[in-house]
C-alpha atoms as a PDB file:
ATOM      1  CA  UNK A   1      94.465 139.112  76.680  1.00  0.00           C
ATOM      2  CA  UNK A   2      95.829 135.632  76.844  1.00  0.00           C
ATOM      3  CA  UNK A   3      96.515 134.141  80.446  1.00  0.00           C
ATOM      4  CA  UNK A   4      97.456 130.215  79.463  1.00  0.00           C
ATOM      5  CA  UNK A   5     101.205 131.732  80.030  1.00  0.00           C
ATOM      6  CA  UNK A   6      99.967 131.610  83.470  1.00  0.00           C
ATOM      7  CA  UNK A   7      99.219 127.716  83.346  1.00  0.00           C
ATOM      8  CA  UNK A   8     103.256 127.585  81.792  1.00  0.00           C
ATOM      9  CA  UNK A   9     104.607 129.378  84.511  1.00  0.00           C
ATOM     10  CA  UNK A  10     103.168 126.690  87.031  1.00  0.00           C
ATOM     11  CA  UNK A  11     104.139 124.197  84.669  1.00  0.00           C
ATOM     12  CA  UNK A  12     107.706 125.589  84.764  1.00  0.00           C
ATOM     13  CA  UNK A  13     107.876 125.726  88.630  1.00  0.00           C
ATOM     14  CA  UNK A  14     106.359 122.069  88.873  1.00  0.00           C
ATOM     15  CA  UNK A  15     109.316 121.420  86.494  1.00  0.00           C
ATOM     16  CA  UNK A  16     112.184 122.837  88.538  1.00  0.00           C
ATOM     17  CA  UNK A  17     110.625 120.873  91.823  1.00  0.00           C
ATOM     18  CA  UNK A  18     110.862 118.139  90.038  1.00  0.00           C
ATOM     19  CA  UNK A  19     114.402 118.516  88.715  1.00  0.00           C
ATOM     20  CA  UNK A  20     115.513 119.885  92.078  1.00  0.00           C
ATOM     21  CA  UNK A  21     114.150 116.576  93.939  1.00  0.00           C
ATOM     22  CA  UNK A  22     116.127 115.148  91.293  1.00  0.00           C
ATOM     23  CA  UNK A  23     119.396 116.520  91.468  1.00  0.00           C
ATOM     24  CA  UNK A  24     119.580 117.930  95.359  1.00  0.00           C
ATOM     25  CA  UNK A  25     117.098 115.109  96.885  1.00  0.00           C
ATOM     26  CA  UNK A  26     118.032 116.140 100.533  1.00  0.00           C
ATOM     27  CA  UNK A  27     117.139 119.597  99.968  1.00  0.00           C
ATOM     28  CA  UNK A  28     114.001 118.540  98.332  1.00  0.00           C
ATOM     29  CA  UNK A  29     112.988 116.378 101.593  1.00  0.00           C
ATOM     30  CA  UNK A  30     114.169 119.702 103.345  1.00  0.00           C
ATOM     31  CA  UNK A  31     111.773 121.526 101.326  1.00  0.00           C
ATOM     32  CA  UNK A  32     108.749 119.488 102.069  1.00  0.00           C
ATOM     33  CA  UNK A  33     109.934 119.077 105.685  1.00  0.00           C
ATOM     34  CA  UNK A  34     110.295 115.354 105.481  1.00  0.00           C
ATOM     35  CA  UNK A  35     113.628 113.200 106.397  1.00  0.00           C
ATOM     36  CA  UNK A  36     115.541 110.868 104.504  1.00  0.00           C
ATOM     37  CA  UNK A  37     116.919 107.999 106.777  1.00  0.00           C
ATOM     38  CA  UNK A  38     120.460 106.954 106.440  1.00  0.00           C
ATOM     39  CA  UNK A  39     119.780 103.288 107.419  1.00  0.00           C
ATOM     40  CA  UNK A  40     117.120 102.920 104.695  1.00  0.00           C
ATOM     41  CA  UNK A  41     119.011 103.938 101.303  1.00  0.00           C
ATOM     42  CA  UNK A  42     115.572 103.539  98.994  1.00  0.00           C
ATOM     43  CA  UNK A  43     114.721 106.689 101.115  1.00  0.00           C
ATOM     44  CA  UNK A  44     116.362 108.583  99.001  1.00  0.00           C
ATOM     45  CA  UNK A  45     115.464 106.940  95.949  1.00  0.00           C
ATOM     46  CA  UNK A  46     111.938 107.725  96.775  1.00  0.00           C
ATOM     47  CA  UNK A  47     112.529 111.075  97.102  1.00  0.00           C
ATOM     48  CA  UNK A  48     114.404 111.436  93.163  1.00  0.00           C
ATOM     49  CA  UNK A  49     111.539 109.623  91.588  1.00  0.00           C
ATOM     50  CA  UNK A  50     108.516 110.814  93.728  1.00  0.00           C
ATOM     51  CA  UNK A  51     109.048 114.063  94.249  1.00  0.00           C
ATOM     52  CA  UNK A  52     111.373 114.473  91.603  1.00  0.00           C
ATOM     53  CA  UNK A  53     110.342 111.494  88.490  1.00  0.00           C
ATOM     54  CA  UNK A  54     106.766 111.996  88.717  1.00  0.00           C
ATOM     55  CA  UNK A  55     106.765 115.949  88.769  1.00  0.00           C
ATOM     56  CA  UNK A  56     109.560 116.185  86.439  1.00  0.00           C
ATOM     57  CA  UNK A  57     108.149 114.180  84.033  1.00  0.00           C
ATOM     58  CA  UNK A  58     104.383 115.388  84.096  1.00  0.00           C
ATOM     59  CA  UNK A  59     105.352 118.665  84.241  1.00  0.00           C
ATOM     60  CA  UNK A  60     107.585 118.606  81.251  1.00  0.00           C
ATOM     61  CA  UNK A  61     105.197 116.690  78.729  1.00  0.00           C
ATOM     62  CA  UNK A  62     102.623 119.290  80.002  1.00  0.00           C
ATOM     63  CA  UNK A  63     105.038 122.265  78.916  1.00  0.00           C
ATOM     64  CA  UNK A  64     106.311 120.467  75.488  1.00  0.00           C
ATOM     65  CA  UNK A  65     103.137 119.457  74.343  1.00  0.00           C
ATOM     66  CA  UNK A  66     101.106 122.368  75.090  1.00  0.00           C
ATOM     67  CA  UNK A  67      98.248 119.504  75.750  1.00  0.00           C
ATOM     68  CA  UNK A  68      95.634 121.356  77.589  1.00  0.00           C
ATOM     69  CA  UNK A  69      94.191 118.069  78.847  1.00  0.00           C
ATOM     70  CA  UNK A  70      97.686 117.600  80.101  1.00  0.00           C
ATOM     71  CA  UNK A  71      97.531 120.737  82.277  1.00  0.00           C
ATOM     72  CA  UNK A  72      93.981 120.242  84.020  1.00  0.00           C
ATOM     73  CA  UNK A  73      95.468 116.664  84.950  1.00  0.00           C
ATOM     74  CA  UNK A  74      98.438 118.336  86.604  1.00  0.00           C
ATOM     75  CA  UNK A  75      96.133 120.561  87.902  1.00  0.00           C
ATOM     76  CA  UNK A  76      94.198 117.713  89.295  1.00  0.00           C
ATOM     77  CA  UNK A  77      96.961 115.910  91.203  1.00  0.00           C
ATOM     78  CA  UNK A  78      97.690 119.002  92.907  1.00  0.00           C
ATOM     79  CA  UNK A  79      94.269 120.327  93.716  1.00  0.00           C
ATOM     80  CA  UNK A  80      93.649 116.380  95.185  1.00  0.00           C
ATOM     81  CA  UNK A  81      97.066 116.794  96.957  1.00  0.00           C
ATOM     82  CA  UNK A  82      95.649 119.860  98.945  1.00  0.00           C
ATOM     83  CA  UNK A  83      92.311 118.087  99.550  1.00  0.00           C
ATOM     84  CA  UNK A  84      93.879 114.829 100.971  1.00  0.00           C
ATOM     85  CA  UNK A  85      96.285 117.108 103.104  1.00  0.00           C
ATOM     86  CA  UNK A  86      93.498 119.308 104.180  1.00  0.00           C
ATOM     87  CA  UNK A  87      91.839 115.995 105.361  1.00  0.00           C
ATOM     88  CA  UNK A  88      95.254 114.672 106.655  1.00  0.00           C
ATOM     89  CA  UNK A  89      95.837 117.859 109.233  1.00  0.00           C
ATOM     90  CA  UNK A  90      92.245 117.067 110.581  1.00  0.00           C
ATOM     91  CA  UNK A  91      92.495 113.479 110.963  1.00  0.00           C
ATOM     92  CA  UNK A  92      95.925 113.724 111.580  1.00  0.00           C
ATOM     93  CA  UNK A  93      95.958 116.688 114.191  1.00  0.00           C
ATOM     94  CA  UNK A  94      98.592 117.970 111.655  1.00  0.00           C
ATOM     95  CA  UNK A  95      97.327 121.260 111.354  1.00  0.00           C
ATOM     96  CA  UNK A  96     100.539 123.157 110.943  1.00  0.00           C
ATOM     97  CA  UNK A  97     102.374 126.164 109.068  1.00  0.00           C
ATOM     98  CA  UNK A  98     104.076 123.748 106.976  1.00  0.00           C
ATOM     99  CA  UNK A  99     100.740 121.781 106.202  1.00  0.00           C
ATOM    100  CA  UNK A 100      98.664 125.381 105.469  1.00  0.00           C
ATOM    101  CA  UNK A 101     101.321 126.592 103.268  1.00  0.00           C
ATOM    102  CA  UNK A 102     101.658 123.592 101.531  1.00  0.00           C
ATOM    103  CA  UNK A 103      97.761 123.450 101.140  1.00  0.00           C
ATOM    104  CA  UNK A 104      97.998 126.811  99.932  1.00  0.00           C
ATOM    105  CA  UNK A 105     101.122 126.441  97.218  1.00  0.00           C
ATOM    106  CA  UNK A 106      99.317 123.301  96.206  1.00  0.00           C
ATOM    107  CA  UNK A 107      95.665 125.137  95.351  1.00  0.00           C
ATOM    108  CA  UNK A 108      97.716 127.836  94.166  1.00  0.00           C
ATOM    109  CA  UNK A 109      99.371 125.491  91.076  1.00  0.00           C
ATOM    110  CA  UNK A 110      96.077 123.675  90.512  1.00  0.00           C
ATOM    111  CA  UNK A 111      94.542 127.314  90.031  1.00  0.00           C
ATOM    112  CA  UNK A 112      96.961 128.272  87.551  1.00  0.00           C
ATOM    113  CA  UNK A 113      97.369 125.335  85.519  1.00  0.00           C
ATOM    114  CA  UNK A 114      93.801 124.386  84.773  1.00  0.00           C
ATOM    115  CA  UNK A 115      92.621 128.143  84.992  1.00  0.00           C
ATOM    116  CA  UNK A 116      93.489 129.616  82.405  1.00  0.00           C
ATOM    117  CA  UNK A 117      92.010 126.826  80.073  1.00  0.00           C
ATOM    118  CA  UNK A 118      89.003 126.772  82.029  1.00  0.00           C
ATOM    119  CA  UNK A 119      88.093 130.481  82.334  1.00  0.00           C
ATOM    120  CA  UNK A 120      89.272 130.963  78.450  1.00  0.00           C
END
């Protein structure tokens, strides 16, 4: 039995952070525990096309194409993103709840996007 739906499902979640950071960018910065500051209006900006743009966008050509290239490079960002924050809460002395479940979440997508093209 098949399991690349798994690898669509991740693709559809990376898809509705995207659009969320998109449409509801202070509940996005919420989300990732991060502020946006009133006094610097590109704040917010960078929130709708970081968090929102780039995942959005990746995401979706990922799930319309069906590129299985495309879904081990998604994959990639977000196993990298748990490496560098794994490195960050050492260096950092940011070892946190928020920074282990966001390590975990972001292994967890990486996992399901490039495994089930890998393992197939």
């Amino acid at each position: 039995m098949s399991v690349v739906w798994l690898a669509y499902a991740a693709g559809l979640a990376g898809l509705g952070l995207g659009l969320f950071a998109i449409v509801s960018p202070h509940g996005a910065a919420r989300l990732v525990v991060i502020r946006i500051d009133p006094d610097l209006p590109h704040s917010i900006s960078e929130v709708r096309a970081t968090y929102g743009g780039v995942f959005a966008g990746g995401h979706a050509f990922a799930l319309v194409s069906g590129n299985e290239a495309a879904f081990i490079t998604l994959a990639c960002g977000w196993a990298l993103t748990a490496v560098v924050r794994a490195g960050s809460m050492m260096m950092d002395r940011a070892a946190n709840s928020a920074n282990y479940g966001g390590t975990a979440f972001e292994f967890a997508m990486a996992a399901l996007l490039a495994g089930p093209f890998l393992l197939a």
